[in-house]
PDB file of N, CA and C in Angstrom:
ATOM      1  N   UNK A   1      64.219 110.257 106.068  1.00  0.00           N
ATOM      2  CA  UNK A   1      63.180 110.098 107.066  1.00  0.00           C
ATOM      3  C   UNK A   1      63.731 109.255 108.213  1.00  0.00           C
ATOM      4  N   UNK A   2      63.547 109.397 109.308  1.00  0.00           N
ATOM      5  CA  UNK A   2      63.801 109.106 110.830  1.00  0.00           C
ATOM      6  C   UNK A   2      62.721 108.216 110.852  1.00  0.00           C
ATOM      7  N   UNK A   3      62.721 106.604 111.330  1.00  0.00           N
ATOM      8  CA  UNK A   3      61.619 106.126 111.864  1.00  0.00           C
ATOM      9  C   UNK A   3      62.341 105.630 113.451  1.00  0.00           C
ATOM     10  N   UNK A   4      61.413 105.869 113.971  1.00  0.00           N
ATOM     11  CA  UNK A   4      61.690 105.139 115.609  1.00  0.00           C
ATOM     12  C   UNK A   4      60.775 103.784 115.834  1.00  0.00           C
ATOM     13  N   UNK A   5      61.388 102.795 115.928  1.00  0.00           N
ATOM     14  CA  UNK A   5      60.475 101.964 116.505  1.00  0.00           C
ATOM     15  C   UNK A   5      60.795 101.305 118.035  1.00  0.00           C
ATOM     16  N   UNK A   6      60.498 100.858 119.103  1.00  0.00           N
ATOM     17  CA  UNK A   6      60.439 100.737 120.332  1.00  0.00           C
ATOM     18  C   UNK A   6      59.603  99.326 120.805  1.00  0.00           C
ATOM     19  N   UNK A   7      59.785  98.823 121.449  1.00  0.00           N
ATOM     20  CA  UNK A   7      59.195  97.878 122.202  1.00  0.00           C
ATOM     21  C   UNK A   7      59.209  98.273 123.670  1.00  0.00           C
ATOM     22  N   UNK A   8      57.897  98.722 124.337  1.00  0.00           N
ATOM     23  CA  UNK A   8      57.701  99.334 125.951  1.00  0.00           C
ATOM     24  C   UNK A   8      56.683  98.566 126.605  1.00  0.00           C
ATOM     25  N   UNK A   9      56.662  98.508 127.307  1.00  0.00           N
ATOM     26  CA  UNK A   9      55.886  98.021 128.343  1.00  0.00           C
ATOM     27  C   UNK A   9      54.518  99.251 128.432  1.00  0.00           C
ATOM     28  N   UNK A  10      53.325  98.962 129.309  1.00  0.00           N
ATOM     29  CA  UNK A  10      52.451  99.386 128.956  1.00  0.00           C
ATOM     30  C   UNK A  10      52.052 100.093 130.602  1.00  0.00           C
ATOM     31  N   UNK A  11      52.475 101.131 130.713  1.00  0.00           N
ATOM     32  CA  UNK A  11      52.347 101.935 132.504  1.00  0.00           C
ATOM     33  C   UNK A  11      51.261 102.359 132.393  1.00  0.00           C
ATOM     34  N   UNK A  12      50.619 101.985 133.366  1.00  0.00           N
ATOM     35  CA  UNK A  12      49.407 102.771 133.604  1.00  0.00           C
ATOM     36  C   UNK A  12      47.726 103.043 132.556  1.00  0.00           C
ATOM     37  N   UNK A  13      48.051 102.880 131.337  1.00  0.00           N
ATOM     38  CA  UNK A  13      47.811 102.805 130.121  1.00  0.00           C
ATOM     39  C   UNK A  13      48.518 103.368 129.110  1.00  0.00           C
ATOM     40  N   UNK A  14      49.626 103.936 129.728  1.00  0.00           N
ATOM     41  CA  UNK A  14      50.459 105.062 128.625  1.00  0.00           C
ATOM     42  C   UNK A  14      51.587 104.740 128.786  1.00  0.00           C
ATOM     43  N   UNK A  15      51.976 104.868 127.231  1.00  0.00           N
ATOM     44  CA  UNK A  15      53.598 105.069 126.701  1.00  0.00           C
ATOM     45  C   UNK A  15      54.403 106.122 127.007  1.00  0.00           C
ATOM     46  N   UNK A  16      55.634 106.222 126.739  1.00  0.00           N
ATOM     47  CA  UNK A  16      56.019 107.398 126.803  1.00  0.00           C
ATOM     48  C   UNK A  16      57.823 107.396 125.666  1.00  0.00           C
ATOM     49  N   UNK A  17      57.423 108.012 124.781  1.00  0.00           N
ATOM     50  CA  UNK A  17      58.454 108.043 123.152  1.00  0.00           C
ATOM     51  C   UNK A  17      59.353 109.210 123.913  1.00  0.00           C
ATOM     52  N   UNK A  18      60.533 108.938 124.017  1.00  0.00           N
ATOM     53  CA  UNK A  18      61.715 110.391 123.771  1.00  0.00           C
ATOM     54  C   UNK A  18      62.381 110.128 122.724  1.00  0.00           C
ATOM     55  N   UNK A  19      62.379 111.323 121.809  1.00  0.00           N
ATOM     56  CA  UNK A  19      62.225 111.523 120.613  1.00  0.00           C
ATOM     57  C   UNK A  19      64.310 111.988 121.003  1.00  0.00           C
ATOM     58  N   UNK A  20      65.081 111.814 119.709  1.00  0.00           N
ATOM     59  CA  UNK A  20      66.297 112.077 119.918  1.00  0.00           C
ATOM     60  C   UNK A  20      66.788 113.116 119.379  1.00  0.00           C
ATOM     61  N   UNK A  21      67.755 114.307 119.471  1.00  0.00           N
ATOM     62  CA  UNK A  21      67.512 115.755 119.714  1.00  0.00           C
ATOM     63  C   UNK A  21      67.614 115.959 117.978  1.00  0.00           C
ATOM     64  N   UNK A  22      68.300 114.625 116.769  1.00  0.00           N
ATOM     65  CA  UNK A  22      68.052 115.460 115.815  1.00  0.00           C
ATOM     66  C   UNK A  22      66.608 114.721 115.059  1.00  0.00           C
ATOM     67  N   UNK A  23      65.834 114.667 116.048  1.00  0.00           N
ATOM     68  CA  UNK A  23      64.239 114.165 115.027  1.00  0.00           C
ATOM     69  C   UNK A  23      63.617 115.325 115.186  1.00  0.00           C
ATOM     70  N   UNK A  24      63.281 116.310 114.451  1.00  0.00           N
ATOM     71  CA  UNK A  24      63.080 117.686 114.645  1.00  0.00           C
ATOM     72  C   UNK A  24      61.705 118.139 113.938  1.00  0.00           C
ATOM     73  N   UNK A  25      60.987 116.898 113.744  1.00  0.00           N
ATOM     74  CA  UNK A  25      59.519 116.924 112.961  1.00  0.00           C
ATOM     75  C   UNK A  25      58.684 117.847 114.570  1.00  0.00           C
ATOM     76  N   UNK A  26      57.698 118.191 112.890  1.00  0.00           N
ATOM     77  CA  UNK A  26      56.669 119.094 114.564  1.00  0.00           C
ATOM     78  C   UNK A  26      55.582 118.407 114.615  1.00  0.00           C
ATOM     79  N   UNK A  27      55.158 117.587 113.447  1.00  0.00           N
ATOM     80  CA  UNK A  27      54.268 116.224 113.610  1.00  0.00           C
ATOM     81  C   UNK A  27      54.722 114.887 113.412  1.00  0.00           C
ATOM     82  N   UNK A  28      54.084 114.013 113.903  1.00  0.00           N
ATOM     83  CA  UNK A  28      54.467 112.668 113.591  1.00  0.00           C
ATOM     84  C   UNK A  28      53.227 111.570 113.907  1.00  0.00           C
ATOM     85  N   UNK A  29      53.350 110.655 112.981  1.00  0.00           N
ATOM     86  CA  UNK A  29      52.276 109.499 113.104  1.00  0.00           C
ATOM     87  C   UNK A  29      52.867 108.195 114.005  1.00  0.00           C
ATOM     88  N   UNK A  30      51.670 107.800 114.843  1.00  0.00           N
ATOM     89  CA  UNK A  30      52.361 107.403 115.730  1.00  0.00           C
ATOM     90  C   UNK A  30      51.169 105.756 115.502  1.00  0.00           C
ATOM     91  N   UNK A  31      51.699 105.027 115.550  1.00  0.00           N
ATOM     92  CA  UNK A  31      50.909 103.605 115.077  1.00  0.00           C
ATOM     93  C   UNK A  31      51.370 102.683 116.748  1.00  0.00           C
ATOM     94  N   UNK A  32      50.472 102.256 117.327  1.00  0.00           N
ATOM     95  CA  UNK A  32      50.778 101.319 118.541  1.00  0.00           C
ATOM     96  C   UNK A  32      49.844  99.748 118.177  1.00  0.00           C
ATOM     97  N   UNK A  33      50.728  98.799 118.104  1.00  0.00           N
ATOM     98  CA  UNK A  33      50.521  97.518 117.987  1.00  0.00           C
ATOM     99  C   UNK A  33      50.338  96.456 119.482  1.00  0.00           C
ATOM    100  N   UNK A  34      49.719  95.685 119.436  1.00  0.00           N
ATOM    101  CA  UNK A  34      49.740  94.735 120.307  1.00  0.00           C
ATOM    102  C   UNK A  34      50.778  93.929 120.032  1.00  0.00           C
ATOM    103  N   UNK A  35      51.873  93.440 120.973  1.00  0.00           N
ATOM    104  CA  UNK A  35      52.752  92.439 120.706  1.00  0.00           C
ATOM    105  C   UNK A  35      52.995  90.931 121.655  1.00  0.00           C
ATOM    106  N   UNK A  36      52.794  89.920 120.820  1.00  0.00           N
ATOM    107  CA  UNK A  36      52.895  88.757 121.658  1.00  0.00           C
ATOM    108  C   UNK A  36      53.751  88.690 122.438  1.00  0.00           C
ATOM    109  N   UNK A  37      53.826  88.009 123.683  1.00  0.00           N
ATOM    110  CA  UNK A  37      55.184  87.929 124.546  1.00  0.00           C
ATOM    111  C   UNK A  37      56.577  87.489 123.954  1.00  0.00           C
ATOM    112  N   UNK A  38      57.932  88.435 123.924  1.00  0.00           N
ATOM    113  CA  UNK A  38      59.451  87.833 123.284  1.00  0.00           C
ATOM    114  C   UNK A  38      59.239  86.764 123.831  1.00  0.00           C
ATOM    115  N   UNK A  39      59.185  85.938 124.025  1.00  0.00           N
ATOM    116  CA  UNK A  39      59.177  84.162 124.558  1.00  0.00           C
ATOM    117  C   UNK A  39      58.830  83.745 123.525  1.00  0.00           C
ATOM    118  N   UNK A  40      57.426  84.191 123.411  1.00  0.00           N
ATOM    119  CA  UNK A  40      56.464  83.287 122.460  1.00  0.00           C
ATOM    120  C   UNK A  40      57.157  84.078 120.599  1.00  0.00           C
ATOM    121  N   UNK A  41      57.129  85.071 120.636  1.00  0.00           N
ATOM    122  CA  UNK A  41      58.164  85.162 119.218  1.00  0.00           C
ATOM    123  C   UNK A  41      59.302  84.227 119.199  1.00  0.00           C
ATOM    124  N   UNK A  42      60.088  84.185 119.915  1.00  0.00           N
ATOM    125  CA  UNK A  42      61.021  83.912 119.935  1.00  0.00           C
ATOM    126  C   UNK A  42      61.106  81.959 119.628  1.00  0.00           C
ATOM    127  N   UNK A  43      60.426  81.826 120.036  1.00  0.00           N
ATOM    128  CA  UNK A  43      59.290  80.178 119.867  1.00  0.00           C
ATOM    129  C   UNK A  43      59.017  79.957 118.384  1.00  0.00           C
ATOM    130  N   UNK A  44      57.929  81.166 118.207  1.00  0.00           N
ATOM    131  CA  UNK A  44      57.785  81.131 116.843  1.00  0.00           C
ATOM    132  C   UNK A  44      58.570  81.119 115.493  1.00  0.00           C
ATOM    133  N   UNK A  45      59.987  81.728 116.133  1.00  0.00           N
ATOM    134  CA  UNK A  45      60.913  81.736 115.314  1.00  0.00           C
ATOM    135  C   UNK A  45      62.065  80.231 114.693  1.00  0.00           C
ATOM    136  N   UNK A  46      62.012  80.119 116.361  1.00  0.00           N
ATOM    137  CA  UNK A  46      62.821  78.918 116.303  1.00  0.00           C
ATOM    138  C   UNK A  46      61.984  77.505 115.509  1.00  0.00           C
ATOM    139  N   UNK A  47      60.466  77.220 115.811  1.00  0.00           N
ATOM    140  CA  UNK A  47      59.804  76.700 115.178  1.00  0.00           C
ATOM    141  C   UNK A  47      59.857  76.740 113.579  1.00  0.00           C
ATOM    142  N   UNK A  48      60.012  77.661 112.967  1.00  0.00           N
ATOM    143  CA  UNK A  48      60.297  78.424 111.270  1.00  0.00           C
ATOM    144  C   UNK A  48      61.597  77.623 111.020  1.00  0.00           C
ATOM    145  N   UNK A  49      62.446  78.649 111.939  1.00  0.00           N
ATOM    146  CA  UNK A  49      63.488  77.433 111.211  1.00  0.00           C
ATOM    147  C   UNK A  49      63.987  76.271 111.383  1.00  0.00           C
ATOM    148  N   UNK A  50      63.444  75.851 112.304  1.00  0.00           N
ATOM    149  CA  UNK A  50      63.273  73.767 112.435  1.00  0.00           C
ATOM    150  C   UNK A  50      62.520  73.197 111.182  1.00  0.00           C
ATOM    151  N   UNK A  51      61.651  74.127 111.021  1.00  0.00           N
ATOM    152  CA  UNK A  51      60.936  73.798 109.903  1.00  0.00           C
ATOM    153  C   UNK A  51      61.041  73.649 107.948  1.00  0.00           C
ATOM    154  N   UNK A  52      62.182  74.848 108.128  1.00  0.00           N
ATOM    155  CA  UNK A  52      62.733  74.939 107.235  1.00  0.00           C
ATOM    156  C   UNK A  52      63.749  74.025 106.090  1.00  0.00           C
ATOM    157  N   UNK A  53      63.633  73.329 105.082  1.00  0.00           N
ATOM    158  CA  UNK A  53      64.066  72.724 104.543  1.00  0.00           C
ATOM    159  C   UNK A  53      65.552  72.667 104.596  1.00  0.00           C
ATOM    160  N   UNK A  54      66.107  71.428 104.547  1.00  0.00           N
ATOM    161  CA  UNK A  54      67.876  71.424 105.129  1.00  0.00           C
ATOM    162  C   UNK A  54      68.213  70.720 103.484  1.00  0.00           C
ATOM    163  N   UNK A  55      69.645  71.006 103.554  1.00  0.00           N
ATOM    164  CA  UNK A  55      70.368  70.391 102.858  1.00  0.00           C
ATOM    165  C   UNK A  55      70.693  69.136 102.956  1.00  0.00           C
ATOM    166  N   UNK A  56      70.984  68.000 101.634  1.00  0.00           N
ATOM    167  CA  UNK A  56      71.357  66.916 101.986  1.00  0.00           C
ATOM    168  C   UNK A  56      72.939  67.322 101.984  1.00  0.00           C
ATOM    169  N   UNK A  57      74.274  66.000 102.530  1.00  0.00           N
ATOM    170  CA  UNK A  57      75.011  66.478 102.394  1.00  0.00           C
ATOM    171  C   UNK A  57      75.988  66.743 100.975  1.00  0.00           C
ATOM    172  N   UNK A  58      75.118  65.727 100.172  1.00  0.00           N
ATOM    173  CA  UNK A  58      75.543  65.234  98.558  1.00  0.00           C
ATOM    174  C   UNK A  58      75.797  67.680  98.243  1.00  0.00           C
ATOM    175  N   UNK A  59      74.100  67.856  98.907  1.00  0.00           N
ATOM    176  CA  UNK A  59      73.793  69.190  98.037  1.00  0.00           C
ATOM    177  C   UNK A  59      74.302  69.978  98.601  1.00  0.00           C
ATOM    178  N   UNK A  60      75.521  69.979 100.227  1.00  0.00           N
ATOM    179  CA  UNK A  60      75.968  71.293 100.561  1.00  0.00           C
ATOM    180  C   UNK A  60      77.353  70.898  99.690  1.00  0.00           C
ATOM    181  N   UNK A  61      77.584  69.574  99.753  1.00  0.00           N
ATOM    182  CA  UNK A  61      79.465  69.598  98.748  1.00  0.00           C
ATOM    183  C   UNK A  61      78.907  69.956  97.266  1.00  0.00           C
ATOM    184  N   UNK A  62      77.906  70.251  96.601  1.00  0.00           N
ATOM    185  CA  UNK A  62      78.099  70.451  95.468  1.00  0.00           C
ATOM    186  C   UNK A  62      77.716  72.114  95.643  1.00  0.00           C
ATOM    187  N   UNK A  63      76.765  73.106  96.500  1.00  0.00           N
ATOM    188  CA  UNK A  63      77.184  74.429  96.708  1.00  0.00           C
ATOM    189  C   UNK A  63      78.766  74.605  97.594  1.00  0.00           C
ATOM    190  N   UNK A  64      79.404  73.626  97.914  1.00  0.00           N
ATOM    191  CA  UNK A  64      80.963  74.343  98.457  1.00  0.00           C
ATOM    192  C   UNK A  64      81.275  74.316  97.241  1.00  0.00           C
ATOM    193  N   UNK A  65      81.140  73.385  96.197  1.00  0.00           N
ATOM    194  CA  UNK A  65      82.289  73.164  94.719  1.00  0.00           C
ATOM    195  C   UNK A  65      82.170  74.382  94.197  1.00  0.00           C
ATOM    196  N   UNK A  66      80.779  74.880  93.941  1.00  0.00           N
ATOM    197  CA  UNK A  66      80.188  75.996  93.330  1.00  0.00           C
ATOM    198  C   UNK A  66      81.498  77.209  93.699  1.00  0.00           C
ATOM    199  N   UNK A  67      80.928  77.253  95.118  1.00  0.00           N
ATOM    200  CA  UNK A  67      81.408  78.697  96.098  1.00  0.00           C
ATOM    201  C   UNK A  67      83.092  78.491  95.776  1.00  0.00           C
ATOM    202  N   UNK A  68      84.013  77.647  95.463  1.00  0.00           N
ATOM    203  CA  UNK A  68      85.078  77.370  95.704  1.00  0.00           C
ATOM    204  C   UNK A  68      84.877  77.392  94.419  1.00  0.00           C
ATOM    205  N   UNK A  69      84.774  77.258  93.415  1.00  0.00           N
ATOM    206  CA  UNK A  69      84.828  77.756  91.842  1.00  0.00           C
ATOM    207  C   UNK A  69      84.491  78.805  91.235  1.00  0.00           C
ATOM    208  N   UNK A  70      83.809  79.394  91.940  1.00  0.00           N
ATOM    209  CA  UNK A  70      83.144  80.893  91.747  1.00  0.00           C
ATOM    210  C   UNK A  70      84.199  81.946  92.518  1.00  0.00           C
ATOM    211  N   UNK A  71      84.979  81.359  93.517  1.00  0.00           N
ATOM    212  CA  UNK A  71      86.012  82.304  94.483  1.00  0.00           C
ATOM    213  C   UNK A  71      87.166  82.221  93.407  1.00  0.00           C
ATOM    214  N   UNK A  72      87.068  81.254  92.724  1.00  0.00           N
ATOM    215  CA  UNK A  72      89.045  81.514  91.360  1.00  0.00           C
ATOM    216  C   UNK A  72      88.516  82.809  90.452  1.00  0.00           C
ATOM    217  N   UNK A  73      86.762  83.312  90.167  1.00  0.00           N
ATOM    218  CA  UNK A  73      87.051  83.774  89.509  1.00  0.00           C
ATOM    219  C   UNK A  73      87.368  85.053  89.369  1.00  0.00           C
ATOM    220  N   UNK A  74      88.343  86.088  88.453  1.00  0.00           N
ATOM    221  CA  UNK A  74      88.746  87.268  88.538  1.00  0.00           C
ATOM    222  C   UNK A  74      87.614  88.282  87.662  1.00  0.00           C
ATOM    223  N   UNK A  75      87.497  89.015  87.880  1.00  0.00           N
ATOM    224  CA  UNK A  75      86.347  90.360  87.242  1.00  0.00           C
ATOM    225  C   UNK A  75      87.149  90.658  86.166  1.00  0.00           C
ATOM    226  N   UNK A  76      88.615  90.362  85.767  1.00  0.00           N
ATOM    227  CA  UNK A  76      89.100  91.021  84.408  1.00  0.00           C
ATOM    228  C   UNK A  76      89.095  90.099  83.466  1.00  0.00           C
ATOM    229  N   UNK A  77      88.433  88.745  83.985  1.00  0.00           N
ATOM    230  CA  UNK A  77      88.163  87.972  82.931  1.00  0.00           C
ATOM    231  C   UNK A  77      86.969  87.808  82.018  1.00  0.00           C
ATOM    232  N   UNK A  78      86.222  88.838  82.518  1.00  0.00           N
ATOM    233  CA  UNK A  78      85.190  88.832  81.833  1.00  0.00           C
ATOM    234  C   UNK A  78      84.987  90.631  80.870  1.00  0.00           C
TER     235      UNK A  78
END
């Protein structure tokens, strides 16, 4: 299945989809959303991950030990 999704601006009241020569459906469902301004997503995003819980540095050297002990190991050892 082919999905198209698009972000357009809004002319006049109408969209306008060009479909690409191998989407060859003779119907299709077509769903139109309201979207906040990319600024304000883009806000929202950066906000998420400010927000997001950080590592201390005790807990990123004990996931490097991990990652750097887990990289010796070989698949024919098991």
């Amino acid at each position: 299945m082919i999905a198209i999704r698009q972000i357009q601006t809004v002319t006049s009241g109408a969209v306008t989809v060009t479909l690409p020569p191998e989407f060859d459906a003779k119907q299709v469902e077509i769903i139109i959303l309201p979207i906040d301004d990319v600024q304000a997503g883009a806000q929202q995003l950066q906000d998420l991950l400010l927000a997001a819980p950080t590592l201390t540095d005790d807990e990123l050297q004990d996931f490097d030990n991990v990652r750097e002990w887990m990289s010796q190991w070989n698949v024919n050892d098991f």
